[in-house]
N, C-alpha and C. Protein backbone atom coordinates (compact mmCIF):
# COMPACT_ATOMS: atom_id res chain seq x y z
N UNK A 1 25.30 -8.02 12.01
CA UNK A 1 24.36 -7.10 11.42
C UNK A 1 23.02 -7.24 12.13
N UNK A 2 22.46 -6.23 12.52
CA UNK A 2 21.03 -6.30 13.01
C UNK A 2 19.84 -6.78 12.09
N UNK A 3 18.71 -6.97 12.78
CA UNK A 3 17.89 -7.27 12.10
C UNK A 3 17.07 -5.91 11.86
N UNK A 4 16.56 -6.19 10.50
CA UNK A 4 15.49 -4.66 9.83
C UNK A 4 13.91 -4.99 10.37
N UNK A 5 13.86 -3.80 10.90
CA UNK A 5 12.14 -3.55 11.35
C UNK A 5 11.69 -3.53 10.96
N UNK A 6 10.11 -3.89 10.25
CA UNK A 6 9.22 -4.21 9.78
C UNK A 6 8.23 -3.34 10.01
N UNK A 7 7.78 -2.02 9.20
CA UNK A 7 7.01 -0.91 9.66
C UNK A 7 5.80 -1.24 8.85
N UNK A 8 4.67 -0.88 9.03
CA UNK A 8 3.51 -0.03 8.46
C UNK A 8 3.56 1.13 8.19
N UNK A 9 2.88 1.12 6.53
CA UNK A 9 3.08 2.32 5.93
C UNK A 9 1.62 2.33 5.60
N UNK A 10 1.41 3.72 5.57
CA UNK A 10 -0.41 4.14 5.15
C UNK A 10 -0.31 4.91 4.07
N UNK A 11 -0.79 4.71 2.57
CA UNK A 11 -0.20 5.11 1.34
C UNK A 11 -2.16 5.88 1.31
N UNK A 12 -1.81 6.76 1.18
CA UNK A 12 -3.32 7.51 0.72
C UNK A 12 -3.16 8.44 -1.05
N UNK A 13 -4.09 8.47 -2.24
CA UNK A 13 -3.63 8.49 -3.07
C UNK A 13 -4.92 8.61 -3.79
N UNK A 14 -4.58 8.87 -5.34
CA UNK A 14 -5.73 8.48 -6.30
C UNK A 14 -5.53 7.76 -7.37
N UNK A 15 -6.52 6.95 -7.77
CA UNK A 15 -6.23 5.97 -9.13
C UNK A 15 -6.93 6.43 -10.35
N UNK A 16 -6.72 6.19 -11.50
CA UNK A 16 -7.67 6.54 -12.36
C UNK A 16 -8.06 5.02 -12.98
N UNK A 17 -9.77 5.02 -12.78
CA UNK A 17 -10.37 3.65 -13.09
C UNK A 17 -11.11 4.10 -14.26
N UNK A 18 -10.96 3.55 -15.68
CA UNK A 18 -11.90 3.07 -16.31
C UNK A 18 -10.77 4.26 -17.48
N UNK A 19 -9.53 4.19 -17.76
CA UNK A 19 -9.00 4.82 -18.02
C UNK A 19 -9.36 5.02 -19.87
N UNK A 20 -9.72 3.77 -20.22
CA UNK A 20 -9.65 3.67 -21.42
C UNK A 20 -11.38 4.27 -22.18
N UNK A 21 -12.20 4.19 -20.96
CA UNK A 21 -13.63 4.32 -21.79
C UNK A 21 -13.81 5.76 -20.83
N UNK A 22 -14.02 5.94 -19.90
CA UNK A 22 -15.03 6.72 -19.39
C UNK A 22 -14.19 7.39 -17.76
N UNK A 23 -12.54 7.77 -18.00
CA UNK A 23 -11.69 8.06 -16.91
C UNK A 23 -12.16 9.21 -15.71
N UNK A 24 -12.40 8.24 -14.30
CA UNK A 24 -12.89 9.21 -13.56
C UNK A 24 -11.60 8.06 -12.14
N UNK A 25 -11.33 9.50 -11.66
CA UNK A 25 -10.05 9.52 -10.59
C UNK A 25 -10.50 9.05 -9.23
N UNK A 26 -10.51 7.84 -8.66
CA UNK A 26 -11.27 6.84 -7.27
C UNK A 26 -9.57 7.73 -6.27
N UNK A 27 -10.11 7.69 -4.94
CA UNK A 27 -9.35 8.39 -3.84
C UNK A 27 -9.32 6.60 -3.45
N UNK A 28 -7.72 6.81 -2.81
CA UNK A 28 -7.52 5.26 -2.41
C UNK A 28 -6.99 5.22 -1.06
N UNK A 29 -6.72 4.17 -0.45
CA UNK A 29 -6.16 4.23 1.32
C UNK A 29 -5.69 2.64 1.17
N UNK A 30 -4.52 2.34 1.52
CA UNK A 30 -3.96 1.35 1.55
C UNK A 30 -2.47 1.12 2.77
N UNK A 31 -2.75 0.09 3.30
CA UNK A 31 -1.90 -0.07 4.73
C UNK A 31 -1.33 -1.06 3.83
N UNK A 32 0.09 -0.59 4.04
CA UNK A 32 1.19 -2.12 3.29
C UNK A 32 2.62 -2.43 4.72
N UNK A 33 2.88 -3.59 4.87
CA UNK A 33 3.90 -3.58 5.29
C UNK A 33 5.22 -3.92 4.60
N UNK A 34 6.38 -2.92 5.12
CA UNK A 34 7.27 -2.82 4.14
C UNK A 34 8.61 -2.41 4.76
N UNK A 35 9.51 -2.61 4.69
CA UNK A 35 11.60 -2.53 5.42
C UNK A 35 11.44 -0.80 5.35
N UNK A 36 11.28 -0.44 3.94
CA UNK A 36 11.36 1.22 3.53
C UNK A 36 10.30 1.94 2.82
N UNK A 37 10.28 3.25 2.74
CA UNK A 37 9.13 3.58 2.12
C UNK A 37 9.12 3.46 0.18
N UNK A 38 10.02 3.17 -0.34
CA UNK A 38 10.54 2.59 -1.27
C UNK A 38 9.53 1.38 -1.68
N UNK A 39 10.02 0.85 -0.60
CA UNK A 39 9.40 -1.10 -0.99
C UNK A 39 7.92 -0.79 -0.75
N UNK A 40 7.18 -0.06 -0.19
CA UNK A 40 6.22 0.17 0.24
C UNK A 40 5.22 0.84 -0.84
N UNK A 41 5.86 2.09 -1.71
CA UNK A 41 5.56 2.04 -2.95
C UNK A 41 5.73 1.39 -3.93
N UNK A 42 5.94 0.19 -4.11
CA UNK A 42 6.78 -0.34 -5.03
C UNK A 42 5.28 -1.89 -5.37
N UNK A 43 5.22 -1.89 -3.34
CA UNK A 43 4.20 -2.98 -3.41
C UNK A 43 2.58 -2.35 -4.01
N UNK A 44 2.37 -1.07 -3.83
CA UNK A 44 0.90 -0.70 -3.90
C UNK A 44 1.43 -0.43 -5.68
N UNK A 45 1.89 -0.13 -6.28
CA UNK A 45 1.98 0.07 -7.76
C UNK A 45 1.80 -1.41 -8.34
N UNK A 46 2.37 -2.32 -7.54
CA UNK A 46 2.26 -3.79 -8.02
C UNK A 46 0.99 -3.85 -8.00
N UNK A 47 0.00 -4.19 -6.50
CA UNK A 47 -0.93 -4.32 -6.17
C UNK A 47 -2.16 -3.86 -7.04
N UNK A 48 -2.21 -2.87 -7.27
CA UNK A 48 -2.98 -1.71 -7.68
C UNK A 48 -3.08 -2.29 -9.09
N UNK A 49 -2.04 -2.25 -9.49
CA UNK A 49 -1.64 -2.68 -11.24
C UNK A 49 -1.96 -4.14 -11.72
N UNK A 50 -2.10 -4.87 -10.89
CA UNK A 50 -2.56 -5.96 -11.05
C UNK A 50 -3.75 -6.13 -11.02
N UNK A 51 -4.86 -5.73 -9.81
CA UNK A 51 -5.52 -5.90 -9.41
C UNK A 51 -6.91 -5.14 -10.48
N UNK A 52 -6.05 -3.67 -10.86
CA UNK A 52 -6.76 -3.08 -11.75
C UNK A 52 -6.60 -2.76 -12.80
N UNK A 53 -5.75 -3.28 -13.35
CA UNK A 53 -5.10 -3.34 -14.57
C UNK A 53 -4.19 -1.71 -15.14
N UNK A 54 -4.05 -0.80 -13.81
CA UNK A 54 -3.87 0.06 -14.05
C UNK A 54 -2.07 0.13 -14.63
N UNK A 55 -1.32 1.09 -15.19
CA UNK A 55 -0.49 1.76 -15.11
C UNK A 55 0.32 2.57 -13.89
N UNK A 56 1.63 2.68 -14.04
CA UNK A 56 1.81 3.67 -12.80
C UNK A 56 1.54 5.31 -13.22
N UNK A 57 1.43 5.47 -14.84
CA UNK A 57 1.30 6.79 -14.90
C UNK A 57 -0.69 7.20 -14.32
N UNK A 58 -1.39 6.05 -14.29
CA UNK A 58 -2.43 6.05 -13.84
C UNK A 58 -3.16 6.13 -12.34
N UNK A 59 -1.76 6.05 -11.56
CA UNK A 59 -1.70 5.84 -9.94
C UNK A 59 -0.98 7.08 -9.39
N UNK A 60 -1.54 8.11 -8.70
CA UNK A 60 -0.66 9.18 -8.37
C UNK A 60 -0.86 9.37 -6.65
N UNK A 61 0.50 9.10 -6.16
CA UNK A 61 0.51 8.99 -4.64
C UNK A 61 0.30 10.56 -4.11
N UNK A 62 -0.25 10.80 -3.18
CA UNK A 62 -0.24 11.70 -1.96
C UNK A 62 0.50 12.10 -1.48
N UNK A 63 0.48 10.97 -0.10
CA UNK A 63 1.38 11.15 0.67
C UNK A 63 1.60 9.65 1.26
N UNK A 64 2.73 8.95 1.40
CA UNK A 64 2.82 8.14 2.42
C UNK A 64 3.47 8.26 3.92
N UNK A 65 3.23 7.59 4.84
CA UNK A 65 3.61 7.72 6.48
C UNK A 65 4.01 6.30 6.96
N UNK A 66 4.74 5.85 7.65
CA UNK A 66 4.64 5.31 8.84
C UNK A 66 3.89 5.59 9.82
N UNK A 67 3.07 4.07 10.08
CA UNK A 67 1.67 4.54 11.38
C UNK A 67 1.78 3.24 12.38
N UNK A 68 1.56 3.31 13.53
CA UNK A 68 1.39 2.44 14.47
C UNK A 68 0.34 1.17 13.99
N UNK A 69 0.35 0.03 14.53
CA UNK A 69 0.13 -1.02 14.59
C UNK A 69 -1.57 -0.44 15.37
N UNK A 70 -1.92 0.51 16.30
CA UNK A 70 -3.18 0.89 16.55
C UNK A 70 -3.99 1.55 15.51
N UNK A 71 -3.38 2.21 14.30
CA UNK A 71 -4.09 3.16 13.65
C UNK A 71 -4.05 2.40 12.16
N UNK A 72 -4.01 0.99 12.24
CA UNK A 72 -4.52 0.70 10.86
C UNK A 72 -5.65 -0.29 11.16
N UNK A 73 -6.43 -0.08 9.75
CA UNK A 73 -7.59 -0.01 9.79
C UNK A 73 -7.81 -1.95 9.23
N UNK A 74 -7.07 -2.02 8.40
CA UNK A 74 -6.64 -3.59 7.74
C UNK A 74 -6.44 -4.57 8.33
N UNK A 75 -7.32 -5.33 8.14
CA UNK A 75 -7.35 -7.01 9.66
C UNK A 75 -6.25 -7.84 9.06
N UNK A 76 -6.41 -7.89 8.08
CA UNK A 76 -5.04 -9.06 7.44
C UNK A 76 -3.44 -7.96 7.26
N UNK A 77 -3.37 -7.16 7.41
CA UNK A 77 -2.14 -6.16 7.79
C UNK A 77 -1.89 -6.22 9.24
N UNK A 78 -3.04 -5.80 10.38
CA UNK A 78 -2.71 -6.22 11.25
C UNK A 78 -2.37 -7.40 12.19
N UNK A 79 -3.12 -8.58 11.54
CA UNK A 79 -3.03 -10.03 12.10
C UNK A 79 -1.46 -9.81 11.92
N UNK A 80 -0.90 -9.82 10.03
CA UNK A 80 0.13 -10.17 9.93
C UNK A 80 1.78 -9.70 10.77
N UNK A 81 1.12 -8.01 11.19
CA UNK A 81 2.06 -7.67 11.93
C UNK A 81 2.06 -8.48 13.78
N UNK A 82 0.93 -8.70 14.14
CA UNK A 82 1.24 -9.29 15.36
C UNK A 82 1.79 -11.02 15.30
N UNK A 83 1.73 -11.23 14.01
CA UNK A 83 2.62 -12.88 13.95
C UNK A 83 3.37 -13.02 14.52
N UNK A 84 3.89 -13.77 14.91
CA UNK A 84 5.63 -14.14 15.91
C UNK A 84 6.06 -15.24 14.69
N UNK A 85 5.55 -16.26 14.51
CA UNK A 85 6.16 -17.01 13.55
C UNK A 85 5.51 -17.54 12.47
N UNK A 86 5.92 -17.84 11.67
CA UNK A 86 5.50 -18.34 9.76
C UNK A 86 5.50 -19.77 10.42
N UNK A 87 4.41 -20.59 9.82
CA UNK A 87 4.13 -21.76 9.78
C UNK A 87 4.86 -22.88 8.86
């Protein structure tokens, strides 16, 4: 069996922050690396939801892509993609 490629995905989107007092909709941009575009949404709903205590009915995606290793903008996305090996 081969091994699975490891892509960058660029998830562009909106959140709704402050849902409970005063709900106004933040535009979001997030570089995740991920096997499929599946896992890739799966990580920014985690992320997002944790981070902001949001919901997924509170997170509404765009559009996501696969993008080159030149066109992301994220230093710790890109370090991690040029790794060769885990310590």
């Amino acid at each position: 069996m081969g091994e699975a490629e490891i892509k960058i995905f660029e998830i562009k989107g909106l959140m709704m922050l402050s849902h409970d007092s005063f709900p106004t909709w933040q535009k979001f941009t997030v570089y995740v690396r991920a096997l499929r575009e599946q896992d890739a949404l799966e990580k920014v709903f985690s992320e997002l939801g944790s981070r902001h205590k949001l919901k997924r009915k509170h997170i509404r995606i765009e559009y996501i892509r696969a993008v080159s290793p030149e066109e992301v903008d994220d230093a710790r996305v890109l370090a991690l993609s040029q790794a060769t090996r885990v310590r």
